[in-house]
N, C-alpha and C. Protein backbone atom coordinates (compact mmCIF):
# COMPACT_ATOMS: atom_id res chain seq x y z
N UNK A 1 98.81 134.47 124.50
CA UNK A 1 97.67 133.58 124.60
C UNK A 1 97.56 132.73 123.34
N UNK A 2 96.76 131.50 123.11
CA UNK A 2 96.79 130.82 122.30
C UNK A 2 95.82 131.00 121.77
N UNK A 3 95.86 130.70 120.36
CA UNK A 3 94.97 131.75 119.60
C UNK A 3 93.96 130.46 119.19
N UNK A 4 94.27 129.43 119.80
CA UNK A 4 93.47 128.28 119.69
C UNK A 4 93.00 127.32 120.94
N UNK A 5 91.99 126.98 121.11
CA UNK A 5 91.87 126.23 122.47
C UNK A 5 92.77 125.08 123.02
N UNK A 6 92.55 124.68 123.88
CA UNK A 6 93.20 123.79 124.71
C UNK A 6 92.49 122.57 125.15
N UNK A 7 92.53 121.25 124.89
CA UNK A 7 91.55 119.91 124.90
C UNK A 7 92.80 118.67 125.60
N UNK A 8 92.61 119.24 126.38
CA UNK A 8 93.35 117.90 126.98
C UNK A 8 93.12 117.31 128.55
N UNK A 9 93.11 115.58 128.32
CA UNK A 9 92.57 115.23 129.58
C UNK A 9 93.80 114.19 129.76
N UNK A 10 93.95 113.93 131.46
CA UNK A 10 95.07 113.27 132.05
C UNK A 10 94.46 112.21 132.55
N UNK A 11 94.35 111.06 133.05
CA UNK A 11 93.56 110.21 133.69
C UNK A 11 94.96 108.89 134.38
N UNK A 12 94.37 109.12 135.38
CA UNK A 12 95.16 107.58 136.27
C UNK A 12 94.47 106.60 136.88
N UNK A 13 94.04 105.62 136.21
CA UNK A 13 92.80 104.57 137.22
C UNK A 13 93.53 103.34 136.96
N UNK A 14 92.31 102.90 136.89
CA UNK A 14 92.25 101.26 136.32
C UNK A 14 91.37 100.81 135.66
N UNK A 15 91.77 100.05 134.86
CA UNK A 15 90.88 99.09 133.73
C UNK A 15 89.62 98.39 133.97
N UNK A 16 88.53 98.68 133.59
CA UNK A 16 87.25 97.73 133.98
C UNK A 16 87.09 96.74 133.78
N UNK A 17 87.24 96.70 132.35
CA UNK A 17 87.38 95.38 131.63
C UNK A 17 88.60 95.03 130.51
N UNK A 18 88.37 94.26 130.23
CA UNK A 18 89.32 93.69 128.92
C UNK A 18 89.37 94.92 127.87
N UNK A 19 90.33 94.82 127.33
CA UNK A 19 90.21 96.21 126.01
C UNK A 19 89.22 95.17 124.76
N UNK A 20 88.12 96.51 124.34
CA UNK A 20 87.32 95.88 122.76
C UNK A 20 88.19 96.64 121.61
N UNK A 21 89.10 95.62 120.91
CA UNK A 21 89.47 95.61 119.92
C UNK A 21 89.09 95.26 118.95
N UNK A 22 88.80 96.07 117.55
CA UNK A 22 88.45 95.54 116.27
C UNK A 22 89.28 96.77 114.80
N UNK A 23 89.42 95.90 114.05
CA UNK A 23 89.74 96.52 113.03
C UNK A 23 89.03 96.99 112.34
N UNK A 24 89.01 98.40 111.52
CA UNK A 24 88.60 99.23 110.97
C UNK A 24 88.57 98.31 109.19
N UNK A 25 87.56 98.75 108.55
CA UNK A 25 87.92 98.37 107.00
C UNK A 25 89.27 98.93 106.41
N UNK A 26 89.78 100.04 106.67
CA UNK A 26 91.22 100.41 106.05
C UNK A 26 92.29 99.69 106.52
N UNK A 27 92.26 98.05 107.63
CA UNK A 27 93.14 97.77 108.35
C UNK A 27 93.73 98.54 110.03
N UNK A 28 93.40 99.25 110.05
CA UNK A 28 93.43 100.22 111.40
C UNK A 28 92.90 99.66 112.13
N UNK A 29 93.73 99.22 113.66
CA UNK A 29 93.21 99.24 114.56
C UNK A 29 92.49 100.37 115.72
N UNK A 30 91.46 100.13 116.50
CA UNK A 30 90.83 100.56 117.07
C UNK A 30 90.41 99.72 118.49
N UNK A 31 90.99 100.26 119.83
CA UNK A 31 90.43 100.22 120.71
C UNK A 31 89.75 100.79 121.83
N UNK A 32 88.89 100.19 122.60
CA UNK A 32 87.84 100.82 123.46
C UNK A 32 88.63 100.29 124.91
N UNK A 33 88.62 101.48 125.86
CA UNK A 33 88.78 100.91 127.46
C UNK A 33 87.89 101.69 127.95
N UNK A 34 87.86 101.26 129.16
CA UNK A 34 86.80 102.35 130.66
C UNK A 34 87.64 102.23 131.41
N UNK A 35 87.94 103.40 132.02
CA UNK A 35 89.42 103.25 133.45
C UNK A 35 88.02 104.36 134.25
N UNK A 36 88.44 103.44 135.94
CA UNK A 36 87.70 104.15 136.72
C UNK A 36 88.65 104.90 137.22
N UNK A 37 88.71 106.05 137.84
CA UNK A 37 89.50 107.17 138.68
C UNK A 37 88.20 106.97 139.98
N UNK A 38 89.04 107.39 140.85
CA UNK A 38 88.00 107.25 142.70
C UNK A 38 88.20 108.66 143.45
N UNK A 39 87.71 109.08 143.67
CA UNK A 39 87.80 110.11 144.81
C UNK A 39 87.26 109.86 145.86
N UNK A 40 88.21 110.33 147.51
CA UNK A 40 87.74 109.95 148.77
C UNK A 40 87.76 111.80 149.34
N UNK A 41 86.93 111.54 150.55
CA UNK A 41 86.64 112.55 151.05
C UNK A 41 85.70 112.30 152.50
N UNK A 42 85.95 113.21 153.36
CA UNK A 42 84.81 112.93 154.87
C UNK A 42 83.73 113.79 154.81
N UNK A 43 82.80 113.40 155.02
CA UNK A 43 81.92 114.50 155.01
C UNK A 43 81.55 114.99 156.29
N UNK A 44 80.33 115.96 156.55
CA UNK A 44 80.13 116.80 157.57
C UNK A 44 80.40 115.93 158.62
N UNK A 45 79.87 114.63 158.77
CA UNK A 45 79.62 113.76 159.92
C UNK A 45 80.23 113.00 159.67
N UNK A 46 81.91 113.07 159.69
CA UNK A 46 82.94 112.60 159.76
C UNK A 46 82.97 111.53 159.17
N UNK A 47 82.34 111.03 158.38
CA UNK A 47 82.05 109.90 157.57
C UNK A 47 82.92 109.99 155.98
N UNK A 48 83.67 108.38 156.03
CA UNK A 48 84.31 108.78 154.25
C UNK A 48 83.15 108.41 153.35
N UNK A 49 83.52 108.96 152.36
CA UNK A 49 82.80 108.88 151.37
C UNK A 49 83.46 108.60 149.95
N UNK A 50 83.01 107.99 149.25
CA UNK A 50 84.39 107.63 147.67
C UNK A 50 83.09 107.94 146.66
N UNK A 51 83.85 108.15 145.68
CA UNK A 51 83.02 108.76 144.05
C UNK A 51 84.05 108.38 143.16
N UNK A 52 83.05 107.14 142.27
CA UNK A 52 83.99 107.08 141.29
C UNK A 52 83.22 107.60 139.60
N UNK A 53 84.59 107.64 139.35
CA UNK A 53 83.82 108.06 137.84
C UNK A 53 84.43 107.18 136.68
N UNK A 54 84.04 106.63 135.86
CA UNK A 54 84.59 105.93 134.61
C UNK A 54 84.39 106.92 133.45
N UNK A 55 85.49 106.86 132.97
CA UNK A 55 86.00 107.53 131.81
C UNK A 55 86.54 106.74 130.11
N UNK A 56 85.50 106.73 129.17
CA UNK A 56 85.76 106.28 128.15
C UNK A 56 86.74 106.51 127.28
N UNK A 57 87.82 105.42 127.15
CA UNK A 57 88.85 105.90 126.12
C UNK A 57 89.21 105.01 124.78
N UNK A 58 89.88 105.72 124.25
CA UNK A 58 89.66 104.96 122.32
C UNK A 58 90.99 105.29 122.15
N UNK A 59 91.69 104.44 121.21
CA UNK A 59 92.98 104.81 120.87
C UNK A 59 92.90 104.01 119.09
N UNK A 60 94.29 104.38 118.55
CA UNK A 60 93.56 104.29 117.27
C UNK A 60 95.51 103.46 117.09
N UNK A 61 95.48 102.69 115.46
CA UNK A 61 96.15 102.27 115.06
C UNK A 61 97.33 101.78 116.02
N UNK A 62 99.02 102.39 116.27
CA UNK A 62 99.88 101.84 116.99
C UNK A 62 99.46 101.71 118.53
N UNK A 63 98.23 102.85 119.18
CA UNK A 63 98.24 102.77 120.49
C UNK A 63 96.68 101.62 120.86
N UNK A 64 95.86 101.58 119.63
CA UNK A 64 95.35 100.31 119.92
C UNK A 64 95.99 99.06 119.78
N UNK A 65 96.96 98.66 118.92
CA UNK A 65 97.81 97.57 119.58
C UNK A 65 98.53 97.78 120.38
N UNK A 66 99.63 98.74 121.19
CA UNK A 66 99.77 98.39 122.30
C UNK A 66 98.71 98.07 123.51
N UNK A 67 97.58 98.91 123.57
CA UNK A 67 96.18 98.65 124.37
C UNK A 67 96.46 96.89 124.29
N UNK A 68 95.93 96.39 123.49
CA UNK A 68 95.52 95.54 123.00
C UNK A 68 96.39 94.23 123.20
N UNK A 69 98.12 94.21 123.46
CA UNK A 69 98.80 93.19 123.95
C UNK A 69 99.40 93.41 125.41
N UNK A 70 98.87 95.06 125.85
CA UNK A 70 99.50 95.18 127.15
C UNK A 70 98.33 95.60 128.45
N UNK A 71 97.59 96.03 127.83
CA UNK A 71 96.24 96.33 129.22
C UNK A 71 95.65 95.10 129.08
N UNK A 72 95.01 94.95 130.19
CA UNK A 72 93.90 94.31 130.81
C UNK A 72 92.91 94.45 131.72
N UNK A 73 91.95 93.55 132.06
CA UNK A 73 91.26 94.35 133.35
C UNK A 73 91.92 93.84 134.47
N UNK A 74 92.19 95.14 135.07
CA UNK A 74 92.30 95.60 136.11
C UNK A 74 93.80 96.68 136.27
N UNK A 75 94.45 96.33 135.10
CA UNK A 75 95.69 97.46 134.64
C UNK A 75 95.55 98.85 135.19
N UNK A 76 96.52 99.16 136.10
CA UNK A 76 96.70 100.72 136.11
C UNK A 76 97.51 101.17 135.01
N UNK A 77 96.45 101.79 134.64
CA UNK A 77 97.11 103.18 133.28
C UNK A 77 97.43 104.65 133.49
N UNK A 78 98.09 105.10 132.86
CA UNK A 78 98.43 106.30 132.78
C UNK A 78 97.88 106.88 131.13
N UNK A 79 96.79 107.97 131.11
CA UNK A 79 96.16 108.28 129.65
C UNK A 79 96.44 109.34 129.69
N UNK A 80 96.50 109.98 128.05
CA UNK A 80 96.94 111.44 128.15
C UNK A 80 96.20 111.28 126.80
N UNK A 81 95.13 112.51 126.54
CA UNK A 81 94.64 112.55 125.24
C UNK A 81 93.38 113.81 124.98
N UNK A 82 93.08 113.63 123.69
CA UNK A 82 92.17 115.24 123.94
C UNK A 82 90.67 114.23 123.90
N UNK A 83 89.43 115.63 124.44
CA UNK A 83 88.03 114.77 125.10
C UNK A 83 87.43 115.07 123.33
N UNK A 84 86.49 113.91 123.55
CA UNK A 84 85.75 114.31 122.41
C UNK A 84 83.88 113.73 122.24
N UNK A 85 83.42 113.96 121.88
CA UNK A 85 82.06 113.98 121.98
C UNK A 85 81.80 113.59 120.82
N UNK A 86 80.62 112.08 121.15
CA UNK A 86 80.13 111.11 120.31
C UNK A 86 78.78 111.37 120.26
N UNK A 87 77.94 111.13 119.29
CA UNK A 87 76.34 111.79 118.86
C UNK A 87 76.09 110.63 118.07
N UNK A 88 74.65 109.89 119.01
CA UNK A 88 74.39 109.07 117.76
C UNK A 88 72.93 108.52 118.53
N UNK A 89 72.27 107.76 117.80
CA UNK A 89 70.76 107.00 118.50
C UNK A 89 70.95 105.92 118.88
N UNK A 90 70.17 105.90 119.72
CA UNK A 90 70.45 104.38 120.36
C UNK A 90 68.74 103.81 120.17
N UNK A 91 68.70 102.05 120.59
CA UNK A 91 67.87 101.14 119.58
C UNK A 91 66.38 101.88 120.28
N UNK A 92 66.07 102.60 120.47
CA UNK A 92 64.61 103.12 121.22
C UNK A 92 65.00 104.79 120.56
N UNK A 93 65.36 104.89 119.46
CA UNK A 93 65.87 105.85 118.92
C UNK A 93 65.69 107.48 119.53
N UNK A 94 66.34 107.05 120.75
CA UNK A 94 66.60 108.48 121.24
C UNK A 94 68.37 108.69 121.18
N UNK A 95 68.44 110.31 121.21
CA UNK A 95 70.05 110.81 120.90
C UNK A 95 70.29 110.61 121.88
N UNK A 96 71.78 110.15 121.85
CA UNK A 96 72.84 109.89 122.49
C UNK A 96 73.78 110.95 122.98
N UNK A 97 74.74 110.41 123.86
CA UNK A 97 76.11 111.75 123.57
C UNK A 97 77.08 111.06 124.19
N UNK A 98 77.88 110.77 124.43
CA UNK A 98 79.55 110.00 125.04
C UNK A 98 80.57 110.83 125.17
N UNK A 99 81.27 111.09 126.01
CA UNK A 99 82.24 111.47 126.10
C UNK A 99 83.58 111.09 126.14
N UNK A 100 84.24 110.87 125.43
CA UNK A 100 85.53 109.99 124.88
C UNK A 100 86.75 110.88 125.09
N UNK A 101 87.74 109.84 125.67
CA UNK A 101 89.18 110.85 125.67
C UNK A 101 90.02 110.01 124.15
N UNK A 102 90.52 110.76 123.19
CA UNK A 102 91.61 109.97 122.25
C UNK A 102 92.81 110.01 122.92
N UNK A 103 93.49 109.23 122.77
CA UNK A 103 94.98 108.70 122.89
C UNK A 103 96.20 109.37 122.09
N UNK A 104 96.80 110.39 123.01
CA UNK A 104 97.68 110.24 122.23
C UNK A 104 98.84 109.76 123.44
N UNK A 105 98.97 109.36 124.56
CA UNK A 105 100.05 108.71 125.13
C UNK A 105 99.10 107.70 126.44
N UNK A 106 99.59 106.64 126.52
CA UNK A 106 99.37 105.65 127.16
C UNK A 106 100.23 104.44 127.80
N UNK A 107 100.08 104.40 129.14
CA UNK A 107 101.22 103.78 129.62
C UNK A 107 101.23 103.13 130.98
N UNK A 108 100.96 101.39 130.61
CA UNK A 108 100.46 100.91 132.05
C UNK A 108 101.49 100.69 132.83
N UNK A 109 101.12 100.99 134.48
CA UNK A 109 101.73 101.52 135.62
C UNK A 109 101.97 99.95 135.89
N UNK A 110 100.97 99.32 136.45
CA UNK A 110 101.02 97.71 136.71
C UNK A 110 99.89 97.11 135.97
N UNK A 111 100.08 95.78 136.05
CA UNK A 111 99.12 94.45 135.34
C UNK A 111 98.24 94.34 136.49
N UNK A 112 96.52 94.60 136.87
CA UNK A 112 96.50 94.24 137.83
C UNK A 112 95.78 92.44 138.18
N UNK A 113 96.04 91.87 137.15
CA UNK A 113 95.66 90.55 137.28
C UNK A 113 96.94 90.01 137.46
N UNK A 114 98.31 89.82 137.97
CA UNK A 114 99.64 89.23 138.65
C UNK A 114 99.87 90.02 139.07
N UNK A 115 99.69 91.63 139.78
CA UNK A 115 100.28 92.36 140.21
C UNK A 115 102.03 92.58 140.51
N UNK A 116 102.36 92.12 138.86
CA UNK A 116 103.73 92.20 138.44
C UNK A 116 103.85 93.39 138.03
N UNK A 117 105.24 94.15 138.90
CA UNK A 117 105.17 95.88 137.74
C UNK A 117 105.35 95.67 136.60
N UNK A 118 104.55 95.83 135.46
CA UNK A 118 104.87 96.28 134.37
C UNK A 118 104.71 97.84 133.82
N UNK A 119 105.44 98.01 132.86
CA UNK A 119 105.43 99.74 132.58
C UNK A 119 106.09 99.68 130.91
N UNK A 120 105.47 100.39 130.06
CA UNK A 120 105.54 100.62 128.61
C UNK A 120 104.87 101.78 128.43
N UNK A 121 105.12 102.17 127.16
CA UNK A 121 104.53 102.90 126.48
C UNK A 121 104.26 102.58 124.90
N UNK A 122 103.42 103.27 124.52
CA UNK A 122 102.79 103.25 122.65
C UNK A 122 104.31 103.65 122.41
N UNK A 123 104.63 104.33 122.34
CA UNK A 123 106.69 104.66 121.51
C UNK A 123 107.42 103.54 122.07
N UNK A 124 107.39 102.95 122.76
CA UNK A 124 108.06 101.86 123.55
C UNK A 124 107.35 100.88 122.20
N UNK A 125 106.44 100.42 121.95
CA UNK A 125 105.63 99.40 121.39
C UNK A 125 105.80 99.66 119.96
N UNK A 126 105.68 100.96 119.25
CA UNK A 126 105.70 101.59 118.22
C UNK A 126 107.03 100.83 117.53
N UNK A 127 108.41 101.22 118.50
CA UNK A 127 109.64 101.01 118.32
C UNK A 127 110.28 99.51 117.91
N UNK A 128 109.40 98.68 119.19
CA UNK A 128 109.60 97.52 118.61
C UNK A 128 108.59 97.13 117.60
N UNK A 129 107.57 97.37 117.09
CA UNK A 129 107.30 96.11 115.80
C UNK A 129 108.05 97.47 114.72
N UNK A 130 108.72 98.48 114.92
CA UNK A 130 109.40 98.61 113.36
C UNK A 130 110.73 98.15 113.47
N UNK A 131 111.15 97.41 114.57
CA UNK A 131 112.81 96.78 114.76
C UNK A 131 112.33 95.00 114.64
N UNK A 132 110.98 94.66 114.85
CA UNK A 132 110.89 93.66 114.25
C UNK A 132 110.79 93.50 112.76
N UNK A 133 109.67 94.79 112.34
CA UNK A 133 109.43 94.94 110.53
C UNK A 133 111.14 94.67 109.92
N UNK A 134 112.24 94.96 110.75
CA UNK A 134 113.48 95.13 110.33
C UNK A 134 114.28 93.76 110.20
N UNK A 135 113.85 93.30 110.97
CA UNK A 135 114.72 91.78 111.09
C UNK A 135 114.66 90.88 110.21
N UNK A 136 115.75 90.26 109.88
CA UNK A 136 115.34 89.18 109.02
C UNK A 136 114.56 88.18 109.18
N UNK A 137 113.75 87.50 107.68
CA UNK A 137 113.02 86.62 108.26
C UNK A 137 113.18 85.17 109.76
N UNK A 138 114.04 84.74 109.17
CA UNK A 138 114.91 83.77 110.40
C UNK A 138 114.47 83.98 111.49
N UNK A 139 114.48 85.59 112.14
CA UNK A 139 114.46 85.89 113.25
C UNK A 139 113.14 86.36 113.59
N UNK A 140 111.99 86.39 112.89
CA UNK A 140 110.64 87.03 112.94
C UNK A 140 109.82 85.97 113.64
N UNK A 141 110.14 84.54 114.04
CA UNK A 141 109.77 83.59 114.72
C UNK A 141 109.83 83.87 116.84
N UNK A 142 110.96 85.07 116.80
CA UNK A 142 111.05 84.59 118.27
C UNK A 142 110.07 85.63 118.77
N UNK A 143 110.26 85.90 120.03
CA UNK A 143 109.43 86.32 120.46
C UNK A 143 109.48 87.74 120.97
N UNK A 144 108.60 89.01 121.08
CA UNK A 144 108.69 90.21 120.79
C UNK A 144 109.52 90.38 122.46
N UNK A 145 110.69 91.48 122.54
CA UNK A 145 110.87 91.70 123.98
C UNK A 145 110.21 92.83 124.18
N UNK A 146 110.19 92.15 125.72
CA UNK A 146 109.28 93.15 126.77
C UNK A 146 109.50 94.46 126.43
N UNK A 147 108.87 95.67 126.96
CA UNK A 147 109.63 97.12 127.16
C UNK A 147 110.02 96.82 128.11
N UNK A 148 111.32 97.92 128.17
CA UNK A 148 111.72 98.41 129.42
C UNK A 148 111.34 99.06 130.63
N UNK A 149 111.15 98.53 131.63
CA UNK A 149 110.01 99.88 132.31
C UNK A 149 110.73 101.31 132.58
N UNK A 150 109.84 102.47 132.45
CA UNK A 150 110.04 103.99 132.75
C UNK A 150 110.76 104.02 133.85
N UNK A 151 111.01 104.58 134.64
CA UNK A 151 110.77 105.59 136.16
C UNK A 151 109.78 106.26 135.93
N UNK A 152 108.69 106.01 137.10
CA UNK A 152 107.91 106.84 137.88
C UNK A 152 107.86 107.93 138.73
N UNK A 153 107.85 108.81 138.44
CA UNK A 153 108.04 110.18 139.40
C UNK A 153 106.97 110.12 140.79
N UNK A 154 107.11 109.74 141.66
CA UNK A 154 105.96 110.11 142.61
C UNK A 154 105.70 111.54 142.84
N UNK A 155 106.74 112.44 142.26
CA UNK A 155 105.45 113.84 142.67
C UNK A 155 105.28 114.22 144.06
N UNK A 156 106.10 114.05 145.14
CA UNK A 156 106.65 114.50 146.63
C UNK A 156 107.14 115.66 146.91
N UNK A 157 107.07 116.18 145.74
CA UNK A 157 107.25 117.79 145.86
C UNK A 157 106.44 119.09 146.53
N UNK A 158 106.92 119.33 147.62
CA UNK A 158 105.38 120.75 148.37
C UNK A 158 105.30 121.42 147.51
N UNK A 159 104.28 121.27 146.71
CA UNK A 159 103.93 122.07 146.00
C UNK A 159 102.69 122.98 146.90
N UNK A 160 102.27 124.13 146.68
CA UNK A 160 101.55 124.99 147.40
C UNK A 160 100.26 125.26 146.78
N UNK A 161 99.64 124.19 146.09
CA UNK A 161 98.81 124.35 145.44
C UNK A 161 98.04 123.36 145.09
């Protein structure tokens, strides 16, 4: 057993809005998304029914700039990160509380404003600006290439559970 807990959340939606990006005073970037996830279901009287939930996420330095030149609203993402809990007053000074997932992997499925596949990741993004940091000046003019996209596993496996 692990002699320490376990904090981790998975999330697959889509983007609400635009990512809020801003820099930190140490230079660090920092960004904010909301991805909704949906659940469907019938109820007693055969009727569907959907529930969605939005889920706040933050990513910090290399994965707020990828956020930041590759999501948008309406982007399907793929998030992987631990939950964390925000405490603070708001202007009618009553306490607050938020529930935030951090970033540590992120990786949009499609763009959903051209519904062009695109697919990257933060190590995908990471990789290229330190192979740009590398290049000579001459060449720091053109323009960054795309990632490559992943494979997607669809997960078609009977699983029994």
């Amino acid at each position: 057993m692990a002699k320490q807990g376990i904090n981790k959340a998975t999330v697959l939606g889509n983007v609400g809005q635009d990512p809020k990006v801003s820099t930190m005073p140490n230079g660090d970037k920092v960004a904010l998304i909301s991805v909704a996830t949906s659940t469907t279901w019938t109820d007693s009287k055969n009727q569907p029914q959907k529930s969605t939930q939005w889920h706040n996420i933050v990513a910090y330095k290399g994965a707020a700039t990828y956020i930041e030149k590759a999501i948008k609203k309406g982007s399907k993402v793929y998030v992987e990160g631990g939950m964390r809990t925000n405490n603070w007053v708001d202007k009618n000074n009553n306490q607050r509380e938020t529930l935030q997932i951090v970033v540590d992997t992120v990786q949009v499925i499609s763009n959903g404003r051209n519904s062009e596949q695109q697919s990257g990741t933060v190590s995908q993004y990471a990789q290229q600006n330190q192979n740009q940091k590398q290049t000579q000046p001459a060449q720091q003019n053109q323009p960054a290439a795309q990632p490559q996209p992943e494979p997607v596993d669809d997960f078609d496996d009977d699983i029994p559970f």
